[in-house]
PDB file of N, CA and C in Angstrom:
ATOM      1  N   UNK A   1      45.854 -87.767 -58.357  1.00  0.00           N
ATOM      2  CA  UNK A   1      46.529 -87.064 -59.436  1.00  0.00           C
ATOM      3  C   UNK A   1      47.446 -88.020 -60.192  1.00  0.00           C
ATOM      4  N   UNK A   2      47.222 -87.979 -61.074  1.00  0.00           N
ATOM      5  CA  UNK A   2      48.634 -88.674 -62.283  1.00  0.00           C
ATOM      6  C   UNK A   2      49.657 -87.970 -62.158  1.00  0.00           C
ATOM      7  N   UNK A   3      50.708 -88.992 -62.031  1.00  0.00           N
ATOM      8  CA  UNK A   3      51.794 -88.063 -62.427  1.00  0.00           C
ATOM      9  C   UNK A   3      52.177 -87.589 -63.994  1.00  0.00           C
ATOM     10  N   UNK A   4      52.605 -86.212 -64.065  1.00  0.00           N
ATOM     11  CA  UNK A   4      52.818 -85.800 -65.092  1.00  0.00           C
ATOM     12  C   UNK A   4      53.492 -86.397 -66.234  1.00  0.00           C
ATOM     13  N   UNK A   5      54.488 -87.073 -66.561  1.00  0.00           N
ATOM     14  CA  UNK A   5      54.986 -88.384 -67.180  1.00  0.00           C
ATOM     15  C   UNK A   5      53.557 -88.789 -67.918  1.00  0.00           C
ATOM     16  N   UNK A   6      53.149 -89.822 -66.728  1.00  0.00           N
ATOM     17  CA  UNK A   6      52.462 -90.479 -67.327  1.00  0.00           C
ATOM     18  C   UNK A   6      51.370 -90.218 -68.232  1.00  0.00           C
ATOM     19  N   UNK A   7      50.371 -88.699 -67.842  1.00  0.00           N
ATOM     20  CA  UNK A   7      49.273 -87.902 -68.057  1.00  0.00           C
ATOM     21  C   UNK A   7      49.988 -87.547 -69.380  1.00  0.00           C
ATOM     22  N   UNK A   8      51.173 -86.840 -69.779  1.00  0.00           N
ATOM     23  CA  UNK A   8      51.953 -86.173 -70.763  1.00  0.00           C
ATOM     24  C   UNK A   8      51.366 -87.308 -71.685  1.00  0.00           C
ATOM     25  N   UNK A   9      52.388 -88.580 -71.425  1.00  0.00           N
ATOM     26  CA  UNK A   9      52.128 -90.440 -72.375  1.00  0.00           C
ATOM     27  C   UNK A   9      50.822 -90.898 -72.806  1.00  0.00           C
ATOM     28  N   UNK A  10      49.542 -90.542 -71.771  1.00  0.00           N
ATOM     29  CA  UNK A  10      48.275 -90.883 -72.572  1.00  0.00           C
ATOM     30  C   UNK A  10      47.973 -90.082 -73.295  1.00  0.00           C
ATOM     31  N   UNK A  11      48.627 -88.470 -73.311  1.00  0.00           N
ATOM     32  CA  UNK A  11      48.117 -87.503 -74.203  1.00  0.00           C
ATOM     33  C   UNK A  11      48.530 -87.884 -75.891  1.00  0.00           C
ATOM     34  N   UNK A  12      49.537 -87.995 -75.693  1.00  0.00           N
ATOM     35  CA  UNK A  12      50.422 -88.225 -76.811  1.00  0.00           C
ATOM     36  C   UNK A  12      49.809 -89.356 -77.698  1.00  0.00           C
ATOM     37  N   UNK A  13      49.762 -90.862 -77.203  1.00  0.00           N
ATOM     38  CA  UNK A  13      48.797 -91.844 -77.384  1.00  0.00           C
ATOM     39  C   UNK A  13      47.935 -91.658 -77.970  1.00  0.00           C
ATOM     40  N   UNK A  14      46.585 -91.215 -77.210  1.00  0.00           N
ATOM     41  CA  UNK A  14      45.500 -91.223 -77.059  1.00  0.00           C
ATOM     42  C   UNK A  14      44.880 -90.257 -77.523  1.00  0.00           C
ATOM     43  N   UNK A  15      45.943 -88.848 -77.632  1.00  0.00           N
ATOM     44  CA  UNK A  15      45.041 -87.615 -77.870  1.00  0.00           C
ATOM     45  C   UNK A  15      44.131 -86.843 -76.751  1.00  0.00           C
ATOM     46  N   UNK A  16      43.808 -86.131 -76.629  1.00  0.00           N
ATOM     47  CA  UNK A  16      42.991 -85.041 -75.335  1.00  0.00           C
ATOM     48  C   UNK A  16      41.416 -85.892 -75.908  1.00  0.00           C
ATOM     49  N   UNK A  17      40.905 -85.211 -74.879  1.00  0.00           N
ATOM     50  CA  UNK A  17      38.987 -85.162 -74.558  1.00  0.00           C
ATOM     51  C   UNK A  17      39.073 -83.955 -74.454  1.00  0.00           C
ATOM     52  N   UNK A  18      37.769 -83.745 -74.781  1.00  0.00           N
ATOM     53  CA  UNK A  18      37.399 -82.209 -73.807  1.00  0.00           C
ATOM     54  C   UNK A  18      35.899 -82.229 -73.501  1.00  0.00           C
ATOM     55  N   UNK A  19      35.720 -81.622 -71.989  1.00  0.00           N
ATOM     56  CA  UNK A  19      34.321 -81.935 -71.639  1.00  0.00           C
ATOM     57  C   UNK A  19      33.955 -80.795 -71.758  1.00  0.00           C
ATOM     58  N   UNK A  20      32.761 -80.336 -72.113  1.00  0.00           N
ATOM     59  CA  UNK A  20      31.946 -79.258 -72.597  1.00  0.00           C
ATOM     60  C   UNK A  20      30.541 -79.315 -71.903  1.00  0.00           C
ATOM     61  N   UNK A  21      29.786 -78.665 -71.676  1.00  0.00           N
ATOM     62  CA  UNK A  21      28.773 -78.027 -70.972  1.00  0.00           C
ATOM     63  C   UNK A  21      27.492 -78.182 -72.552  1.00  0.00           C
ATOM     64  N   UNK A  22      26.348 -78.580 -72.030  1.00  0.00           N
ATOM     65  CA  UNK A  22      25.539 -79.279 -72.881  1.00  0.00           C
ATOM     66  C   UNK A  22      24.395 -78.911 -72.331  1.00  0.00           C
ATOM     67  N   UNK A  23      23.153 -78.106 -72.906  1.00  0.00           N
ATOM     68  CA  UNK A  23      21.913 -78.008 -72.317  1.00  0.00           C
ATOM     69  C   UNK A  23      21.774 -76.573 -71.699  1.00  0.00           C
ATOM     70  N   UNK A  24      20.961 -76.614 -70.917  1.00  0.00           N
ATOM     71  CA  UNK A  24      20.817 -75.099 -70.633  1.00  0.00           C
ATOM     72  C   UNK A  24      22.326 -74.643 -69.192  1.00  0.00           C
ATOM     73  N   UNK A  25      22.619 -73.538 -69.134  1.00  0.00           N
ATOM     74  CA  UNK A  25      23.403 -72.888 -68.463  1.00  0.00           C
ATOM     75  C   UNK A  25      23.710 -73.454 -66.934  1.00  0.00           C
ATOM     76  N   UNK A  26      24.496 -74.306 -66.230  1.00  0.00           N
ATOM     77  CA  UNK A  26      24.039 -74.481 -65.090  1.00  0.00           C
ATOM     78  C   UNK A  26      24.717 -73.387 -64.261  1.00  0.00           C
ATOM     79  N   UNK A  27      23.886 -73.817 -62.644  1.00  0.00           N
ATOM     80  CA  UNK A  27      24.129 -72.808 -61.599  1.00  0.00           C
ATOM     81  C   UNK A  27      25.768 -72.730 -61.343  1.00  0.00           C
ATOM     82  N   UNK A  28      26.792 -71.672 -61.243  1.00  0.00           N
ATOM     83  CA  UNK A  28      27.567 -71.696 -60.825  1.00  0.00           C
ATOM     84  C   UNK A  28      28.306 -72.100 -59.660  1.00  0.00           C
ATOM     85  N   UNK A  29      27.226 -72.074 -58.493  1.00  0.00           N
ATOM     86  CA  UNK A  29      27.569 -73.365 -57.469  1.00  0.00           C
ATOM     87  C   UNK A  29      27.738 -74.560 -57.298  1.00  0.00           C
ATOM     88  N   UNK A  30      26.833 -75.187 -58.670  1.00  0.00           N
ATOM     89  CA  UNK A  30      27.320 -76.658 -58.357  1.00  0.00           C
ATOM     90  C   UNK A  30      27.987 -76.997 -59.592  1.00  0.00           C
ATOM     91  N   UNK A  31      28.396 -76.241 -60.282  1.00  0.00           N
ATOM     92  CA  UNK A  31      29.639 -76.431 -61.314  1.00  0.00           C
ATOM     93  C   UNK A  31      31.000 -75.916 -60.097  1.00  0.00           C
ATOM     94  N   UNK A  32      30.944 -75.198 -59.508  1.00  0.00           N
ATOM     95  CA  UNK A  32      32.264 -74.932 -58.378  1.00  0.00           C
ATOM     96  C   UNK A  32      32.288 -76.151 -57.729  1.00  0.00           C
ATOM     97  N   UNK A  33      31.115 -76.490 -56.844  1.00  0.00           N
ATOM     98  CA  UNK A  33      31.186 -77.730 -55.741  1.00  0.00           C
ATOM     99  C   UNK A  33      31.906 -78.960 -56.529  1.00  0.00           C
ATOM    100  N   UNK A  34      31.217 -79.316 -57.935  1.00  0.00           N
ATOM    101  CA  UNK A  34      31.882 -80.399 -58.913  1.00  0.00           C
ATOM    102  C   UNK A  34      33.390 -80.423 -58.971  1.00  0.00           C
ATOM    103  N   UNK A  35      33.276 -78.900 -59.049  1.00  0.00           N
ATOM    104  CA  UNK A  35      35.281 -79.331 -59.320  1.00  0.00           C
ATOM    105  C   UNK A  35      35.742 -79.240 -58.421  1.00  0.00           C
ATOM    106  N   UNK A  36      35.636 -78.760 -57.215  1.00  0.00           N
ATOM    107  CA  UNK A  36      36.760 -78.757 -55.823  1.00  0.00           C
ATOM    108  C   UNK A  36      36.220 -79.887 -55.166  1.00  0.00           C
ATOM    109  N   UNK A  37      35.385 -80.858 -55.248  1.00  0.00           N
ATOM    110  CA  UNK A  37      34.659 -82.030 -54.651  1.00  0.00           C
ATOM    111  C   UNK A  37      36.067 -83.316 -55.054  1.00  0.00           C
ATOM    112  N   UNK A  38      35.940 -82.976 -57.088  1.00  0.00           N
ATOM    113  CA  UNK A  38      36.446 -83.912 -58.247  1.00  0.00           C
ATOM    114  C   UNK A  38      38.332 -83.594 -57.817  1.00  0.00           C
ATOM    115  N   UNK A  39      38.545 -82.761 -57.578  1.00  0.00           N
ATOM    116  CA  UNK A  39      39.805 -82.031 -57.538  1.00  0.00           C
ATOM    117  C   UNK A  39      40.611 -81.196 -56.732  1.00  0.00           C
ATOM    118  N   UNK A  40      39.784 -81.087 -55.835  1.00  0.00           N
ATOM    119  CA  UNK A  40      40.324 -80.312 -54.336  1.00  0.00           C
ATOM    120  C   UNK A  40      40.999 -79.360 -54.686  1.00  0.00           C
ATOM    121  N   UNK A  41      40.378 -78.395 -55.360  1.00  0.00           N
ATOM    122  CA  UNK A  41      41.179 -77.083 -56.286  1.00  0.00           C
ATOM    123  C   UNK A  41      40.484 -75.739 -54.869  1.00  0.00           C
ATOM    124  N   UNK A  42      41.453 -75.283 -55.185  1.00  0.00           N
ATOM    125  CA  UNK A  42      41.170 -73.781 -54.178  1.00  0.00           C
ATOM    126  C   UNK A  42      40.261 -72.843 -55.136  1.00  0.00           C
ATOM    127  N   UNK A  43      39.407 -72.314 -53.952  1.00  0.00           N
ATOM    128  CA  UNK A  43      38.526 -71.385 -54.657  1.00  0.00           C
ATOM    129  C   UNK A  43      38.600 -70.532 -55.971  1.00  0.00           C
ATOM    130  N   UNK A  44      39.559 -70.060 -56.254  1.00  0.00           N
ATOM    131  CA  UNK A  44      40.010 -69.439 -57.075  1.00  0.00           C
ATOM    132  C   UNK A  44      40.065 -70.204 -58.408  1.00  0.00           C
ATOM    133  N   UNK A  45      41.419 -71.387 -58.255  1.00  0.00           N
ATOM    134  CA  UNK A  45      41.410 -71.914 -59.536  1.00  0.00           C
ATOM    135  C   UNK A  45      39.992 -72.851 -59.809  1.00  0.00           C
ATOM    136  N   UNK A  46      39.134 -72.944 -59.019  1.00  0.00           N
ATOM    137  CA  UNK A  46      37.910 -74.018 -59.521  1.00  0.00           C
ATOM    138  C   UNK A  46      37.345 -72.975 -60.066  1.00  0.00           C
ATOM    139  N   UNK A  47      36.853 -71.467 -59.633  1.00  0.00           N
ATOM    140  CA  UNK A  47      36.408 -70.374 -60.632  1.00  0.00           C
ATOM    141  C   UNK A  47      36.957 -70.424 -62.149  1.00  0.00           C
ATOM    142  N   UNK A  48      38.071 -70.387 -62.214  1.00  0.00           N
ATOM    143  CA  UNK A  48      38.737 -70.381 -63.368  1.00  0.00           C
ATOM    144  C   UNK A  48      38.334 -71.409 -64.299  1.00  0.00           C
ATOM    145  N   UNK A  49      38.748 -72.609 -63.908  1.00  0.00           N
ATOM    146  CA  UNK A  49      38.241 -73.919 -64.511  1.00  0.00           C
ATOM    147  C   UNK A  49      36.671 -74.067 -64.647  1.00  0.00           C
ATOM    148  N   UNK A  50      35.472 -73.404 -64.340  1.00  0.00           N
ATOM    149  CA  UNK A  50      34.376 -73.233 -64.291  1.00  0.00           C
ATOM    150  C   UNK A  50      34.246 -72.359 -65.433  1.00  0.00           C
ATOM    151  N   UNK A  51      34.904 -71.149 -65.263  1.00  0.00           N
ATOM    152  CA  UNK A  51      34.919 -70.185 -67.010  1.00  0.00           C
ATOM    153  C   UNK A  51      35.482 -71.005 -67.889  1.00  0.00           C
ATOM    154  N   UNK A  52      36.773 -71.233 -68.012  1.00  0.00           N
ATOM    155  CA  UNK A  52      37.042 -72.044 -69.197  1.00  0.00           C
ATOM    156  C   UNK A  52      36.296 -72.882 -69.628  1.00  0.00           C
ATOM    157  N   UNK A  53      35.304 -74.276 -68.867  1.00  0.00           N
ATOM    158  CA  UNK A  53      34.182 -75.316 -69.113  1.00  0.00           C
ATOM    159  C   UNK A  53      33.697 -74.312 -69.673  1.00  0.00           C
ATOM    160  N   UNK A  54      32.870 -72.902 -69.049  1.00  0.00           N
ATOM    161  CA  UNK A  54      31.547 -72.474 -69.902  1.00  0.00           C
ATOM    162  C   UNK A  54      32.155 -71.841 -71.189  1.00  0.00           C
ATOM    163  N   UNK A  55      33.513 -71.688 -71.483  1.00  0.00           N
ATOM    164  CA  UNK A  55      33.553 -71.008 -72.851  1.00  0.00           C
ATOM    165  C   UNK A  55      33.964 -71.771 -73.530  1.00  0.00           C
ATOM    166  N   UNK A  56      35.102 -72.971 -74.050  1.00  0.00           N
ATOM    167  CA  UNK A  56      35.293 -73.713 -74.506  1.00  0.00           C
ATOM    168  C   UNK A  56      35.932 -74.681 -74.198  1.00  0.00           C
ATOM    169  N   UNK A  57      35.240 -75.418 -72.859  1.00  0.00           N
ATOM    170  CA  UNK A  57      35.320 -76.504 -72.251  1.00  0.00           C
ATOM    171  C   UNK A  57      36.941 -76.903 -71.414  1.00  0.00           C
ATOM    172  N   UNK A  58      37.121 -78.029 -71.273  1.00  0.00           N
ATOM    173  CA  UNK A  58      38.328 -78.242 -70.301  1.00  0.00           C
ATOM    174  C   UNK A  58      38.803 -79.814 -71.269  1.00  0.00           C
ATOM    175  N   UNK A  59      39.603 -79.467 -70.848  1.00  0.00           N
ATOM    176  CA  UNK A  59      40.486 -80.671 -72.147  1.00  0.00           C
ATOM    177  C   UNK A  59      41.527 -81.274 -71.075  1.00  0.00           C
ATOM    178  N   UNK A  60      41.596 -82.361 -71.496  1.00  0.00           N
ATOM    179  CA  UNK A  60      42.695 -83.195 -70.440  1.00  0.00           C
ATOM    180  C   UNK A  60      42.570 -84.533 -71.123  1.00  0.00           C
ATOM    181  N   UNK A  61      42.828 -85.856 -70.041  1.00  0.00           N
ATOM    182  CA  UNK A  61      43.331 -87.004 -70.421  1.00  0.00           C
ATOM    183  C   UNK A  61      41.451 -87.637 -70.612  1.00  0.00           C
ATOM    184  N   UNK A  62      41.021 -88.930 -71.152  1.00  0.00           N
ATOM    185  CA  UNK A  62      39.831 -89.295 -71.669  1.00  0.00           C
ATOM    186  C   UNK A  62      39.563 -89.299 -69.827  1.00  0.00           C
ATOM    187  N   UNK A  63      40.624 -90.305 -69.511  1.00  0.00           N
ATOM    188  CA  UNK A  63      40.504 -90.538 -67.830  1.00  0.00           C
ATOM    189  C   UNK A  63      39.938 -89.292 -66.897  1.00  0.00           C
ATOM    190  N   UNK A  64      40.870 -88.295 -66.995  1.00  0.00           N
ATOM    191  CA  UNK A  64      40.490 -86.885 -66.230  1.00  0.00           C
ATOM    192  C   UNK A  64      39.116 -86.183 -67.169  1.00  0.00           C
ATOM    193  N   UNK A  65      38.962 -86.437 -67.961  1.00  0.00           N
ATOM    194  CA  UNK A  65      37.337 -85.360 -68.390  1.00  0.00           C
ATOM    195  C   UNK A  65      36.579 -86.772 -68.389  1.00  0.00           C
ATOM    196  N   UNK A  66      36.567 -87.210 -68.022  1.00  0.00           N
ATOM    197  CA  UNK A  66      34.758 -88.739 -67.683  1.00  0.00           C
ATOM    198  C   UNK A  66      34.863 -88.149 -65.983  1.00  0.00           C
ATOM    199  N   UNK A  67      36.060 -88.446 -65.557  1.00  0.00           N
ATOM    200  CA  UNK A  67      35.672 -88.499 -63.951  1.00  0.00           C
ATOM    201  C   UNK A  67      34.950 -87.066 -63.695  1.00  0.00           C
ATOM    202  N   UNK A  68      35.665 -85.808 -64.378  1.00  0.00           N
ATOM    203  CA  UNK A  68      35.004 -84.209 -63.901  1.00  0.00           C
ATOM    204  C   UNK A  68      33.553 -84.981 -64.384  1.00  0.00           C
ATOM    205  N   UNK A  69      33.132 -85.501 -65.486  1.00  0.00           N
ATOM    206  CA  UNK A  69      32.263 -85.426 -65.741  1.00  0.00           C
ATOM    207  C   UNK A  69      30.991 -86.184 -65.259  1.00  0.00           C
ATOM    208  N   UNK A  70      31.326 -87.366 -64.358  1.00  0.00           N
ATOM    209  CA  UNK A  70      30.704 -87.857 -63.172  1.00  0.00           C
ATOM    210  C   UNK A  70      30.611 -86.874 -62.302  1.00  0.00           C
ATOM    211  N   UNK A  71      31.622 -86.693 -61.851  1.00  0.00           N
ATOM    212  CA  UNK A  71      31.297 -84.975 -60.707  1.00  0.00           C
ATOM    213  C   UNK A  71      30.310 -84.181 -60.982  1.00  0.00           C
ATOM    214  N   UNK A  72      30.280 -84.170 -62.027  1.00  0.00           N
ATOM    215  CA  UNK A  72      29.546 -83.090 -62.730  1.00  0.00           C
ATOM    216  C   UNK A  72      28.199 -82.918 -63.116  1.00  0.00           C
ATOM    217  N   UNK A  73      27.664 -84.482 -63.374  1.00  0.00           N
ATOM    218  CA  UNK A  73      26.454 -85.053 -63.346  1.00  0.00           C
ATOM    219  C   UNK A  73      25.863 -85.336 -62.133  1.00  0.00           C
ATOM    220  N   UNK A  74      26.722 -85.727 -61.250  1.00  0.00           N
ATOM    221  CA  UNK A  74      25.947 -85.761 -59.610  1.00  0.00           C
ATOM    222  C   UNK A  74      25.551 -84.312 -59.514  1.00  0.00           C
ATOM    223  N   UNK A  75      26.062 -83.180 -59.826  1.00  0.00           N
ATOM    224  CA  UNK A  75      25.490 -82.028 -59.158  1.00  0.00           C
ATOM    225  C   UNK A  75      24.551 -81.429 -60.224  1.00  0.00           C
ATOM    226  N   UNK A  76      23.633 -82.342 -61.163  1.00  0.00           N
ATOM    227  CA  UNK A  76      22.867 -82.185 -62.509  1.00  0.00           C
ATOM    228  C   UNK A  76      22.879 -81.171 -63.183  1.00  0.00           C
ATOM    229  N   UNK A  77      24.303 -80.949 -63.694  1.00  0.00           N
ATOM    230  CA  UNK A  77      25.210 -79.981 -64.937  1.00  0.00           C
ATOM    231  C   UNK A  77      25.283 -81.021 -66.225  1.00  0.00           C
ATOM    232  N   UNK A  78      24.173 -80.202 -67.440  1.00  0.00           N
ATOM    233  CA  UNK A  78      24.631 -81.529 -68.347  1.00  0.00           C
ATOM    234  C   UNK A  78      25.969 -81.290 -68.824  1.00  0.00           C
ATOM    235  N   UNK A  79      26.970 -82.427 -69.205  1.00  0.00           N
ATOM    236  CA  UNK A  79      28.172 -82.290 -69.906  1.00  0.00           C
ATOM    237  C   UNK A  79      28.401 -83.351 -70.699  1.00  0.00           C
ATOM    238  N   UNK A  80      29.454 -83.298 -72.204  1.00  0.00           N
ATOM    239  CA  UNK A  80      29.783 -84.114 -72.888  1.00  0.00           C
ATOM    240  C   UNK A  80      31.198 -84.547 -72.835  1.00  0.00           C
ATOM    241  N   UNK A  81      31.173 -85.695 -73.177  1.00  0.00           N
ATOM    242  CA  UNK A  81      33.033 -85.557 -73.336  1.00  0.00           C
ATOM    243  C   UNK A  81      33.509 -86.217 -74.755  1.00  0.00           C
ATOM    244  N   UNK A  82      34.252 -85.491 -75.531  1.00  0.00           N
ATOM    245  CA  UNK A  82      34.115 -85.473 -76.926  1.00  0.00           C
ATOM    246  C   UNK A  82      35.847 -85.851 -77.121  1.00  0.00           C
ATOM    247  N   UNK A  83      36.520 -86.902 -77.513  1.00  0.00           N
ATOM    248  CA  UNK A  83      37.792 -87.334 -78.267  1.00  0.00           C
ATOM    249  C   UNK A  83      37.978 -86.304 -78.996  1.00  0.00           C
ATOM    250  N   UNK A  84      38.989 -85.405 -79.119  1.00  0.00           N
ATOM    251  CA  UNK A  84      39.129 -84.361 -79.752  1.00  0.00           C
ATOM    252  C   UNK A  84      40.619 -84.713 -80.732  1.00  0.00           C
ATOM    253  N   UNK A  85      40.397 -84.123 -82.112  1.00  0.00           N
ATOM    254  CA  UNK A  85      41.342 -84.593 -83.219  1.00  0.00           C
ATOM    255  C   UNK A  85      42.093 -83.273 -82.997  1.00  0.00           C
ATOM    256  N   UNK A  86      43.804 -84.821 -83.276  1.00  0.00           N
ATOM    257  CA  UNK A  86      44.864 -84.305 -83.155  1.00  0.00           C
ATOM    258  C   UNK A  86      45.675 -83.532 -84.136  1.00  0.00           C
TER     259      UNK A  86
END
């Protein structure tokens, strides 16, 4: 985890990503396994973070949406990760 400071400082910088879901619908199991694998999130909030990806994606640092998005490709979920204007 970054500390918040710092995560806040690349935002500001750098601007957000956001990774988005690309291609046909994937299985909800291995979009869950991706994020509590990527993030050691409790059942609950990886559900959550799984809806938000399928409706209009998950936004964070360029750093934090490539890595979900390695996670994410090992469990063959297509995803993009798009520099999003500030």
């Amino acid at each position: 985890m970054t500390p918040e400071y710092i995560r806040h400082a690349l935002l500001q910088v750098h601007g957000p990503a956001q990774l988005r879901l690309t291609g046909e619908a994937p299985s909800l199991v291995l979009v869950l396994k991706a994020l509590r694998e990527a993030q050691e999130l409790p059942m609950g909030e990886a559900r959550a973070r799984a809806a938000q990806l399928a409706a209009s994606g998950l936004v964070g640092t360029l750093v934090e949406m490539e890595f979900l998005a390695i996670h994410l490709r090992k469990q063959a979920v297509a995803v993009a990760v798009d520099l999003r204007a500030v």
